[in-house]
Protein backbone atom coordinates (compact mmCIF):
# COMPACT_ATOMS: atom_id res chain seq x y z
CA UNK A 1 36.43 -40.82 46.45
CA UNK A 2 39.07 -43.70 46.13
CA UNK A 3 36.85 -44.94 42.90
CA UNK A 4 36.46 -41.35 41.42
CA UNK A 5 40.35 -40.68 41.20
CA UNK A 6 41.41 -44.51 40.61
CA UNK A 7 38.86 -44.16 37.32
CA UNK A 8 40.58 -40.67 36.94
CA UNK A 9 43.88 -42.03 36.49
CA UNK A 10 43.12 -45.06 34.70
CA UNK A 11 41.74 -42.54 31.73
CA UNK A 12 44.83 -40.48 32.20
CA UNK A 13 46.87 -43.73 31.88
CA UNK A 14 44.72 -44.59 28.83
CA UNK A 15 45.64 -41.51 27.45
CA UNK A 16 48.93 -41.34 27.64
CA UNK A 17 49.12 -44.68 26.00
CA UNK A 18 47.16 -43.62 23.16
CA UNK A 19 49.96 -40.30 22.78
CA UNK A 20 53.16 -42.83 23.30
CA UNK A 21 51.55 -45.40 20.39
CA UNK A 22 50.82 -42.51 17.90
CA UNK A 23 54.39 -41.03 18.54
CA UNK A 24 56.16 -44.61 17.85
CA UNK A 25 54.04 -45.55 15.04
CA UNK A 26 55.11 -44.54 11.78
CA UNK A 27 52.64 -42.45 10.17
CA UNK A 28 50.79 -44.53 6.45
CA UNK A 29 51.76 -48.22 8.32
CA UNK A 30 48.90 -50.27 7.25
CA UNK A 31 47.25 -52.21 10.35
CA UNK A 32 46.98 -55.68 10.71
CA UNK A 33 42.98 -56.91 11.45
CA UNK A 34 44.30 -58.52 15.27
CA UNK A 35 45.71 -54.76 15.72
CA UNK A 36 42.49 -52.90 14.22
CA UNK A 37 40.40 -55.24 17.06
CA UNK A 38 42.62 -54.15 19.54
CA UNK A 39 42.52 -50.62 18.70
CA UNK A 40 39.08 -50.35 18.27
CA UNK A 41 38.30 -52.27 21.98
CA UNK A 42 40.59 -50.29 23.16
CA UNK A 43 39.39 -46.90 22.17
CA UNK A 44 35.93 -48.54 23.16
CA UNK A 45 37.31 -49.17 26.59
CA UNK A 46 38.63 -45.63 27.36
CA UNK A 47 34.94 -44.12 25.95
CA UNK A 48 33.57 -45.99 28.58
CA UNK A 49 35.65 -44.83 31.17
CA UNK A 50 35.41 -40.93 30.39
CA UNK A 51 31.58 -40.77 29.48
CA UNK A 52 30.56 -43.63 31.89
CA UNK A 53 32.45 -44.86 34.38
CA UNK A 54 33.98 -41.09 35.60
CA UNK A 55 30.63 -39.39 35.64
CA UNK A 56 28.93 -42.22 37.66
CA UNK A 57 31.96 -42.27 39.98
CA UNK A 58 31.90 -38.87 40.87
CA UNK A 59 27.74 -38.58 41.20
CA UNK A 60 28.41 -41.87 43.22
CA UNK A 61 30.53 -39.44 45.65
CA UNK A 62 28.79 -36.62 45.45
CA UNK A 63 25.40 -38.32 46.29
CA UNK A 64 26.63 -40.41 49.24
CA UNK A 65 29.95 -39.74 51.06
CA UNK A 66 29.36 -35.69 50.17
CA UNK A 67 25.51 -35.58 50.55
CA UNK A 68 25.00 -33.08 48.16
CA UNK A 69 21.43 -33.31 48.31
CA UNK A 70 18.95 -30.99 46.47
CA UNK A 71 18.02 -29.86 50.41
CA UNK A 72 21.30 -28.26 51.84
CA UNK A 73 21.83 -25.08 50.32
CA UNK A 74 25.20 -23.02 49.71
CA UNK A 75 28.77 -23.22 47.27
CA UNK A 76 31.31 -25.69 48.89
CA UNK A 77 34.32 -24.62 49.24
CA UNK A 78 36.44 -27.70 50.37
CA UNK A 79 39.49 -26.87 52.27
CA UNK A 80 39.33 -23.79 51.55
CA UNK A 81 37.98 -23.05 55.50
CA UNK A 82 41.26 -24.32 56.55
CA UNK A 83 43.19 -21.21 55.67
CA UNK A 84 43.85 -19.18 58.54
CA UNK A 85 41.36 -15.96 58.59
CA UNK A 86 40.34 -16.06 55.37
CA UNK A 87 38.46 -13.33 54.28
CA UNK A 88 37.53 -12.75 57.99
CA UNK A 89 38.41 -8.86 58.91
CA UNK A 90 39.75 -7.95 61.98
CA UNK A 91 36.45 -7.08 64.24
CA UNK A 92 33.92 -6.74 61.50
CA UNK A 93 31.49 -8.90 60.38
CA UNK A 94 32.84 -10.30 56.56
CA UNK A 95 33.10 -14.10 57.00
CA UNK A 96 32.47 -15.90 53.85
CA UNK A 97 33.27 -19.58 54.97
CA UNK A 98 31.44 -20.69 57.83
CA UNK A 99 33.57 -23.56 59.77
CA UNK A 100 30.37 -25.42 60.68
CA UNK A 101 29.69 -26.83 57.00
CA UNK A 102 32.47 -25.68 54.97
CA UNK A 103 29.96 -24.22 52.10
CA UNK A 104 29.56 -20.39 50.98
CA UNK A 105 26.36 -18.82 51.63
CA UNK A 106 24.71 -21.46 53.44
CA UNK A 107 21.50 -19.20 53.92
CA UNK A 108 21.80 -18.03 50.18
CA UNK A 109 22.11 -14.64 49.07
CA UNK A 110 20.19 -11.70 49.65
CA UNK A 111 20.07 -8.53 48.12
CA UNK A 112 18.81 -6.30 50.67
CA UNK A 113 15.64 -8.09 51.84
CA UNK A 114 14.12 -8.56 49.10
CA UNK A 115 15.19 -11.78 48.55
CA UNK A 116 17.37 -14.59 47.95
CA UNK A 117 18.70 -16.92 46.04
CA UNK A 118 19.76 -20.01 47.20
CA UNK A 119 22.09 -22.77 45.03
CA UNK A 120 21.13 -26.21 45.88
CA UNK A 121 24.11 -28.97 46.52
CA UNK A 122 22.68 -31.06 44.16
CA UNK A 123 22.92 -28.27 41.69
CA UNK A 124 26.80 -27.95 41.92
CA UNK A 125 26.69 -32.16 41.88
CA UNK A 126 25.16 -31.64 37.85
CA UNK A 127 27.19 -28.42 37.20
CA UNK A 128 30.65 -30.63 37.78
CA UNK A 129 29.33 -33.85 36.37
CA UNK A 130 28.59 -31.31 32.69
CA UNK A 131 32.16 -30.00 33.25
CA UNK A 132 33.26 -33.86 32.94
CA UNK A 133 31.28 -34.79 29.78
CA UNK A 134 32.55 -31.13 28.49
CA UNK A 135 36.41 -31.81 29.24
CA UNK A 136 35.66 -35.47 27.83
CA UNK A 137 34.37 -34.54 24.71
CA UNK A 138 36.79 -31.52 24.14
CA UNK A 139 39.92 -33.64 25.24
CA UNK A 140 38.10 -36.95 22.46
CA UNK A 141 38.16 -34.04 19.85
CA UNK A 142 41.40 -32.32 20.34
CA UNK A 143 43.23 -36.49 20.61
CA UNK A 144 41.33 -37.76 17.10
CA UNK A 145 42.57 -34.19 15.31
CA UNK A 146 46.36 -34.95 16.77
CA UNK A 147 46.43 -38.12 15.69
CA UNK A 148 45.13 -37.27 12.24
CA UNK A 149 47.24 -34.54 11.75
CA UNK A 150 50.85 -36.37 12.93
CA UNK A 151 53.61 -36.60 10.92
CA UNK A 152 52.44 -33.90 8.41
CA UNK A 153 54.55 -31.86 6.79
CA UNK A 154 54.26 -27.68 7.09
CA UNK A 155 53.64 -26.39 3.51
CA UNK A 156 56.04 -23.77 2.69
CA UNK A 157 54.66 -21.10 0.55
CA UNK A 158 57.43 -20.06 -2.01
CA UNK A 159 57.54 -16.20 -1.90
CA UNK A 160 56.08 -14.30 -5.04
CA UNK A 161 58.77 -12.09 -7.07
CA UNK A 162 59.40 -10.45 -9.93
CA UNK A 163 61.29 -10.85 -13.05
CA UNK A 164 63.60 -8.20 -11.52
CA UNK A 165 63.64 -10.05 -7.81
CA UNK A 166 61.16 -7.87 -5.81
CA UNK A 167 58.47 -8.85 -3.85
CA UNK A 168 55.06 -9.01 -5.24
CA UNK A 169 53.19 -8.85 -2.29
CA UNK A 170 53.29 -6.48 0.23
CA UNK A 171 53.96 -7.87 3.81
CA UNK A 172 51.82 -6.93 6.47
C-alpha cells in the first residue's frame, strides 16, 4: 500500500511541476538543447511512473497484501462495513456487507434459483488497474492539449452590420 500511494504522489508531484513550468514559461521561448534533454527525460520519467510503475504497484497490492485472487468471490467494499447498521433493517433480513470479509455478495448473486453470478476478486484487481491506464491516458491527453493551447489569445469575431448599423445576423 505504502508503494502504491508514495508512486501516487510522486506522479501528482510530477504533475504539478509540469503545470507550475508551463505557467512561468513564456509562451514562443526557444529551448536550449541541455533544457530539451531535460524535458524530454523528464516527461520520459513521469510516463513511466503512470503507465508502469502505478499499475504494477497497485496489482503488487492487490495480489499480495489484499489477496484478490481469481478464487474468493464478491465486490469489496473497504470500510464501508464500519458504518454503523448500514443497510441492515431493523429485524429483517437485508444485510449487504457481511463483517466476516468485508466484500458484497460473497456467495454471488442469484436471481431466484436459477442461478448466479459470481464476480471474482481478481476481476475487480483488472477492472481498477484499466481505470488507471484510462485516467493516465485521459489526464497525458488533456496536459499535452493545455500546454499547446497556453497563452493563446480568444479570437473576437467583429459583429456583422449594415451600412445603416443593424445587425446582419440574427442572434439565437
Amino acid at each position: 500500500m505504502t508503494a502504491f500511494i508514495a508512486s501516487c504522489l510522486v506522479v501528482v508531484v510530477m504533475v504539478g511541476i509540469v503545470v507550475l513550468v508551463g505557467h512561468r514559461r513564456p509562451v514562443g521561448q526557444p529551448l536550449t538543447w541541455g533544457e530539451a534533454f531535460v524535458a524530454a527525460l523528464f516527461v520520459f520519467v513521469m510516463m513511466l511512473f503512470i503507465y508502469a510503475v502505478v499499475p504494477n504497484q497497485w496489482i503488487l497490492w492487490a495480489n499480495s497484501t489484499l489477496r484478490w485472487r481469481s478464487d474468493k468471490f464478491g465486490i469489496p467494499v473497504g470500510p464501508l462495513h464500519y458504518l454503523p447498521n448500514w443497510p441492515k433493517t431493523q429485524g429483517k433480513v437485508l444485510v449487504f456487507i457481511p463483517e466476516a470479509n468485508n466484500r458484497l455478495w460473497p456467495q454471488g448473486i442469484t436471481f431466484f434459483g436459477r442461478g448466479r453470478i459470481t464476480v471474482p476478486l481478481a476481476a475487480i484487481n483488472d477492472l481498477i488497474t484499466t481505470v488507471i491506464y484510462a485516467v493516465g491516458i485521459g489526464a497525458n491527453l488533456y496536459l499535452w492539449s493545455w500546454w499547446q493551447k497556453r497563452g493563446a489569445k480568444k479570437v473576437e469575431i467583429p459583429e456583422l452590420t449594415s451600412a445603416y448599423g443593424r445587425p446582419l445576423v440574427k442572434k439565437a
